[in-house]
N, C-alpha and C. Protein backbone atom coordinates (compact mmCIF):
# COMPACT_ATOMS: atom_id res chain seq x y z
N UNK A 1 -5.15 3.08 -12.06
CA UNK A 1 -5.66 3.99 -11.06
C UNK A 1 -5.56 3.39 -9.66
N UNK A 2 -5.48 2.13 -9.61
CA UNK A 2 -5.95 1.13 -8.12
C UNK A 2 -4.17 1.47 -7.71
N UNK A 3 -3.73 1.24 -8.51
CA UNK A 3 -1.83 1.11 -8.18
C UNK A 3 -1.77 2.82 -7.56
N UNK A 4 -2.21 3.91 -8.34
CA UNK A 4 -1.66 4.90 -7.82
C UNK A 4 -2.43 5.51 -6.18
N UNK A 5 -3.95 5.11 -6.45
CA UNK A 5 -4.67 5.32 -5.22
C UNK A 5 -3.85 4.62 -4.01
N UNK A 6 -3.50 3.44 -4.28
CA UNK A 6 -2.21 2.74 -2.77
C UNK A 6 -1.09 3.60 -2.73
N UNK A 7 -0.37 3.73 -3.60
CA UNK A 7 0.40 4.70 -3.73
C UNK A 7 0.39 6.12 -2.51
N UNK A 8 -0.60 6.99 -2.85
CA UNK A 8 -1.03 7.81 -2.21
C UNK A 8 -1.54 7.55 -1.03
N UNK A 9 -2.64 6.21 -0.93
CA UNK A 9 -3.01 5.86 0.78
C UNK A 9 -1.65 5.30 1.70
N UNK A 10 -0.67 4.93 0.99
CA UNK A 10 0.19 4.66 1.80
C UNK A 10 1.42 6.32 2.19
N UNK A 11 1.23 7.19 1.48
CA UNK A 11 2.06 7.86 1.86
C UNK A 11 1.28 9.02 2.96
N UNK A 12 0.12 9.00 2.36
CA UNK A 12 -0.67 9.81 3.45
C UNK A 12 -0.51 8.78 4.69
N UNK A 13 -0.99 7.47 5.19
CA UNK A 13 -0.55 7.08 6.19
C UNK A 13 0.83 7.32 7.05
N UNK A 14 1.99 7.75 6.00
CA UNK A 14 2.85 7.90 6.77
C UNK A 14 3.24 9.12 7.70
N UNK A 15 2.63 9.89 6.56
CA UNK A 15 2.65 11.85 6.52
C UNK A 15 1.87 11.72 7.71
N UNK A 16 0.44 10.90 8.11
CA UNK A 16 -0.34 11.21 9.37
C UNK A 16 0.46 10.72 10.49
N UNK A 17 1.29 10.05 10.52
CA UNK A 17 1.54 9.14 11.59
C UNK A 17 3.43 9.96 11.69
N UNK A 18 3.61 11.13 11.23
CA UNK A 18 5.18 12.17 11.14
C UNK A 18 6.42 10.85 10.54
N UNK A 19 6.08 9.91 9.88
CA UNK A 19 7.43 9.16 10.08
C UNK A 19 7.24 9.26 8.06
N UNK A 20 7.08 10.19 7.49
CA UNK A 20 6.98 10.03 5.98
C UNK A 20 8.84 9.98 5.78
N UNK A 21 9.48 10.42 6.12
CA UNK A 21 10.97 10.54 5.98
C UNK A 21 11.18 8.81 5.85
N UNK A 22 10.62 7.96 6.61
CA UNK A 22 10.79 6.89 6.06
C UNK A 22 10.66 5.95 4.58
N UNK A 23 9.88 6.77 4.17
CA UNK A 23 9.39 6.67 2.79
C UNK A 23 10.01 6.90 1.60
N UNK A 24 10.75 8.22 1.88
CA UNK A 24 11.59 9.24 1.25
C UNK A 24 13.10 8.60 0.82
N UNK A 25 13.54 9.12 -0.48
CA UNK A 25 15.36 8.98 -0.59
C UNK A 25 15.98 10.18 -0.18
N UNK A 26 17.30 10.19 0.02
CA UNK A 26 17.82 11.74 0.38
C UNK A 26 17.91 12.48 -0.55
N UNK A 27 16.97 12.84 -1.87
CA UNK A 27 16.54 14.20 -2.35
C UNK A 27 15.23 14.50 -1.72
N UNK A 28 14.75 13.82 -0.98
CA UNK A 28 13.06 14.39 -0.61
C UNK A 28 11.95 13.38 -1.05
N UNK A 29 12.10 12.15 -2.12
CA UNK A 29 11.34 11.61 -3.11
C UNK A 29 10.81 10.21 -2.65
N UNK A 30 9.89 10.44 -2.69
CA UNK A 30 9.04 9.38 -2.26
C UNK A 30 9.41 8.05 -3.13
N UNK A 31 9.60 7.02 -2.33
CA UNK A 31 9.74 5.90 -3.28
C UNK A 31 8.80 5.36 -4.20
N UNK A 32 9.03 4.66 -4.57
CA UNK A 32 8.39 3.71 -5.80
C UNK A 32 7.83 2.72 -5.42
N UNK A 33 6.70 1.94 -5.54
CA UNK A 33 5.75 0.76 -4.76
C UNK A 33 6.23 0.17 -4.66
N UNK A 34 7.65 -0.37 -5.15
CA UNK A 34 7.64 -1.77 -4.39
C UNK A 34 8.48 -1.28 -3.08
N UNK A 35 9.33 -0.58 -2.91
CA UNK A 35 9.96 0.18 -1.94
C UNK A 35 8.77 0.72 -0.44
N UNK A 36 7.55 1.43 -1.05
CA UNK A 36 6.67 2.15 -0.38
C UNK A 36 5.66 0.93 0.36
N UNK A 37 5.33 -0.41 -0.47
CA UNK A 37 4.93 -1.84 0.34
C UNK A 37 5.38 -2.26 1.44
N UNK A 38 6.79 -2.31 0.72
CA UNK A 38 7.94 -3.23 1.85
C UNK A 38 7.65 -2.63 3.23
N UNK A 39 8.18 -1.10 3.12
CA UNK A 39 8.52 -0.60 4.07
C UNK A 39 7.32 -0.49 5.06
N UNK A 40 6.00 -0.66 4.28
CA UNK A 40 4.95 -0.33 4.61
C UNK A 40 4.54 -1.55 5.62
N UNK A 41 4.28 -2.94 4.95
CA UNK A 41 4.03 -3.77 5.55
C UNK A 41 5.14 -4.43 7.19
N UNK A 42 6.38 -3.77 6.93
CA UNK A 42 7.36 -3.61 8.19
C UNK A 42 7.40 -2.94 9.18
N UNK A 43 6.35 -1.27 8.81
CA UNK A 43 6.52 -0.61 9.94
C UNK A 43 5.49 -0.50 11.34
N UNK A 44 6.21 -1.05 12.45
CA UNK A 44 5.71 -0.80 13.43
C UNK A 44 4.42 -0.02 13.56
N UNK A 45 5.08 1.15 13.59
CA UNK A 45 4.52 2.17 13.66
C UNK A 45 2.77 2.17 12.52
N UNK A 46 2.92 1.20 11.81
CA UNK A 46 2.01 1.47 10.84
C UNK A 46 1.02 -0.16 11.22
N UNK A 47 0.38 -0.10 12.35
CA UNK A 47 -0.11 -1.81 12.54
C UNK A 47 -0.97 -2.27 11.76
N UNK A 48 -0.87 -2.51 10.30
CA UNK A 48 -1.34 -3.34 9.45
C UNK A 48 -2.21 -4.90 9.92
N UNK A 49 -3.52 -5.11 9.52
CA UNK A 49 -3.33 -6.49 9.72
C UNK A 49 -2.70 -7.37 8.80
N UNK A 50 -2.86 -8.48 8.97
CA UNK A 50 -2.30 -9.77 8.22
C UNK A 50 -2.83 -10.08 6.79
N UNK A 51 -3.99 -9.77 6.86
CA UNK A 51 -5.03 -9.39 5.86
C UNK A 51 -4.26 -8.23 4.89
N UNK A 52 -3.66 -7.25 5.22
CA UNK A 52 -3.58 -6.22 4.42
C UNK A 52 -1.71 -6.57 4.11
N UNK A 53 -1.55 -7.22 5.01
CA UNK A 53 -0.06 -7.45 4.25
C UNK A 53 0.26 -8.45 3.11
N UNK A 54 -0.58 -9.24 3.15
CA UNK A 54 -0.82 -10.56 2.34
C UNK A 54 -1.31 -9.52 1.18
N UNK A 55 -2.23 -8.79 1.39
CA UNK A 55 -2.64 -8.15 0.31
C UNK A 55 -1.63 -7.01 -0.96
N UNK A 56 -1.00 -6.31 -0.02
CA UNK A 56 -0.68 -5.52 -0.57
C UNK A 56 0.58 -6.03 -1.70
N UNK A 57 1.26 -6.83 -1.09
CA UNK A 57 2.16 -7.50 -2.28
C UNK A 57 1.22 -8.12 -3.54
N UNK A 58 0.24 -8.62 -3.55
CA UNK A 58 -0.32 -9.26 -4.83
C UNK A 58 -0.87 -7.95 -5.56
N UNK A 59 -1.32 -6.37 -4.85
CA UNK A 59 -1.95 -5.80 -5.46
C UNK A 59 -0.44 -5.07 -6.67
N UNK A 60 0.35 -4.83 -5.89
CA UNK A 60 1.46 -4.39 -6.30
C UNK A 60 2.12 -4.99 -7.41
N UNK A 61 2.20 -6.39 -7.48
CA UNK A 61 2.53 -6.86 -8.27
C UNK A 61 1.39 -6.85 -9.53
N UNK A 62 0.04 -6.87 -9.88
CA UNK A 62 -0.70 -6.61 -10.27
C UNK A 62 -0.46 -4.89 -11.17
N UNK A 63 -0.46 -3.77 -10.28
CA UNK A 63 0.26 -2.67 -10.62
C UNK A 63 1.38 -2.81 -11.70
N UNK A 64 2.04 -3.59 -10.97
CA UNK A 64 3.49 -3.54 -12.47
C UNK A 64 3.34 -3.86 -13.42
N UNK A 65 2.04 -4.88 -13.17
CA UNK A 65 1.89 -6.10 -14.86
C UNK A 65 1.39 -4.72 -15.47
N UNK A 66 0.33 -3.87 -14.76
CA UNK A 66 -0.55 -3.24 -15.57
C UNK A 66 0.23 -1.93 -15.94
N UNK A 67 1.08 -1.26 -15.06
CA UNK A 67 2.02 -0.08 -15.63
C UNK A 67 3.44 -0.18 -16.53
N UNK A 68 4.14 -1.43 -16.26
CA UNK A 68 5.32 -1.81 -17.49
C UNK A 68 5.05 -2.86 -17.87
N UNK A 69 4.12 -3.73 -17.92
CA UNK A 69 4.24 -4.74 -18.98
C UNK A 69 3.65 -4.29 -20.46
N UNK A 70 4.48 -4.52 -21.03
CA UNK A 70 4.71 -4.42 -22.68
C UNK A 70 2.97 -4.77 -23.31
N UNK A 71 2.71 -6.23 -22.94
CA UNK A 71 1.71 -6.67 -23.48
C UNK A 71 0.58 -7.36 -22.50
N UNK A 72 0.52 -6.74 -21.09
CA UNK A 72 -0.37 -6.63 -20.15
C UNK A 72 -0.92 -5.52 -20.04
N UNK A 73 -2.91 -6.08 -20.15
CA UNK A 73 -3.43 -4.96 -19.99
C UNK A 73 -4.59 -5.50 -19.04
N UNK A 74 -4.74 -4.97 -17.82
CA UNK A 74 -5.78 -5.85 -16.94
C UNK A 74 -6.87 -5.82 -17.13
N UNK A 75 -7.50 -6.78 -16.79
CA UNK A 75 -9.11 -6.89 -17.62
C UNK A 75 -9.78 -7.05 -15.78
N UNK A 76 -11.28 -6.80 -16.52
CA UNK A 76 -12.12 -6.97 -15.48
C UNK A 76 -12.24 -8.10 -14.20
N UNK A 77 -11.70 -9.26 -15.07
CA UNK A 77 -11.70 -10.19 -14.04
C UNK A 77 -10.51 -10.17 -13.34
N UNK A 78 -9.20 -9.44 -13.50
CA UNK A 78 -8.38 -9.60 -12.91
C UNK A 78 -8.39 -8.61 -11.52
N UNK A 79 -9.01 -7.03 -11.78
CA UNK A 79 -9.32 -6.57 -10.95
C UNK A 79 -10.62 -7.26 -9.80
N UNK A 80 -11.43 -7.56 -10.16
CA UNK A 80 -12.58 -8.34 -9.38
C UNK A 80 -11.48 -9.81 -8.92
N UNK A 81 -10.50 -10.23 -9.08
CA UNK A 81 -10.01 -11.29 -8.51
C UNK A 81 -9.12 -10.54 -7.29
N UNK A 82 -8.81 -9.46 -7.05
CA UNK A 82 -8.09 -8.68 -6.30
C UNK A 82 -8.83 -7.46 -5.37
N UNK A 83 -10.28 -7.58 -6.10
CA UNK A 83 -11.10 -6.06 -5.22
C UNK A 83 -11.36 -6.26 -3.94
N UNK A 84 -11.51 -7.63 -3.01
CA UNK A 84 -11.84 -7.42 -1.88
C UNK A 84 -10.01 -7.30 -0.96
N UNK A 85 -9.09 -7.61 -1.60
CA UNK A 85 -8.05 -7.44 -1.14
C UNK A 85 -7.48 -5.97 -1.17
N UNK A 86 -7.97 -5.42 -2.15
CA UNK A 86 -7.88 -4.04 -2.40
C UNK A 86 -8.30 -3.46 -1.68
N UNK A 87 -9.76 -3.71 -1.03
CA UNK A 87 -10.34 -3.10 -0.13
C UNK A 87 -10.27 -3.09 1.54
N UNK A 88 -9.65 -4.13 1.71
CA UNK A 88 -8.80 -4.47 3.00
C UNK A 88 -7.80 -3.54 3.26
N UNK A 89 -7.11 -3.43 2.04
CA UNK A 89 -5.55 -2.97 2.02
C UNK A 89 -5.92 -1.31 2.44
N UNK A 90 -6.68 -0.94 0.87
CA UNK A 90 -6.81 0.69 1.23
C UNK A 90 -7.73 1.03 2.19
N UNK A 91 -8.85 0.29 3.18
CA UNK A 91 -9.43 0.83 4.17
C UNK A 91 -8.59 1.02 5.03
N UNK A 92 -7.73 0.09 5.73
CA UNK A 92 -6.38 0.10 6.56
C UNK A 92 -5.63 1.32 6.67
N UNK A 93 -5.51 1.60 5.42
CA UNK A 93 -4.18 2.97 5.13
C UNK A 93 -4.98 4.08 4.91
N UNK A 94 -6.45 4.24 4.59
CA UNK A 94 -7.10 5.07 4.87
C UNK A 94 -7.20 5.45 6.16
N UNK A 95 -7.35 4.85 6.83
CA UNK A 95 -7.84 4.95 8.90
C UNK A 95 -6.73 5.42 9.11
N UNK A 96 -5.45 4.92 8.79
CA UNK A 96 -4.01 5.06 9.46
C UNK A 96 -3.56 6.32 9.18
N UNK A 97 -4.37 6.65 7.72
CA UNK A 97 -4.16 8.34 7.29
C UNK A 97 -5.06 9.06 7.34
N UNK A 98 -6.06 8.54 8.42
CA UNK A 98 -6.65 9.79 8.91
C UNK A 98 -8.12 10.43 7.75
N UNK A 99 -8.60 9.65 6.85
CA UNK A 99 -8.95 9.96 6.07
C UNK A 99 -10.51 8.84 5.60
N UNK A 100 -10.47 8.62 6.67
CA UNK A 100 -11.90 7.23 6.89
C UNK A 100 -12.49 7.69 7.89
């Protein structure tokens, strides 16, 4: 749920700020997190702190263990080792989307 909620705070940040086409492939389709990070933590337009860029790659990677790994399933302590970074990350992209 934490992977798809970034997911969504990052694309609403973009949609608020008119530059979502950055986000997008040329059918219309929103990329995929590690694509929607990158671009995220690069754009100008989107002034992240340092705090939330550091963050958002560990949450992401976290996301993958927990959506394709075969025999990863995240446990409590792994989220509580990541929640105040989580919370950095998505307050950030909340404000930026207009939605804090």
């Amino acid at each position: 749920m934490m992977r798809r909620l970034l997911e969504i705070a990052i694309i609403e940040a973009f949609e608020t700020k008119s530059i979502a086409h950055k986000i997008k492939d040329t059918d219309g389709n929103y990329f995929h997190l590690t694509k929607l990070v990158d671009i995220a933590c690069a754009e100008p337009a989107l002034p992240l702190s340092s705090n939330a860029k550091r963050a958002l790659p560990k949450l992401k990677d976290l996301g993958h263990r927990s959506a394709h790994g075969r025999y990863f399933t995240a446990r409590a302590d792994d989220v509580e080792r990541v929640q105040s970074d989580f919370r950095v990350a998505l307050e950030e992209l909340l404000h930026h989307g207009g939605l804090q």
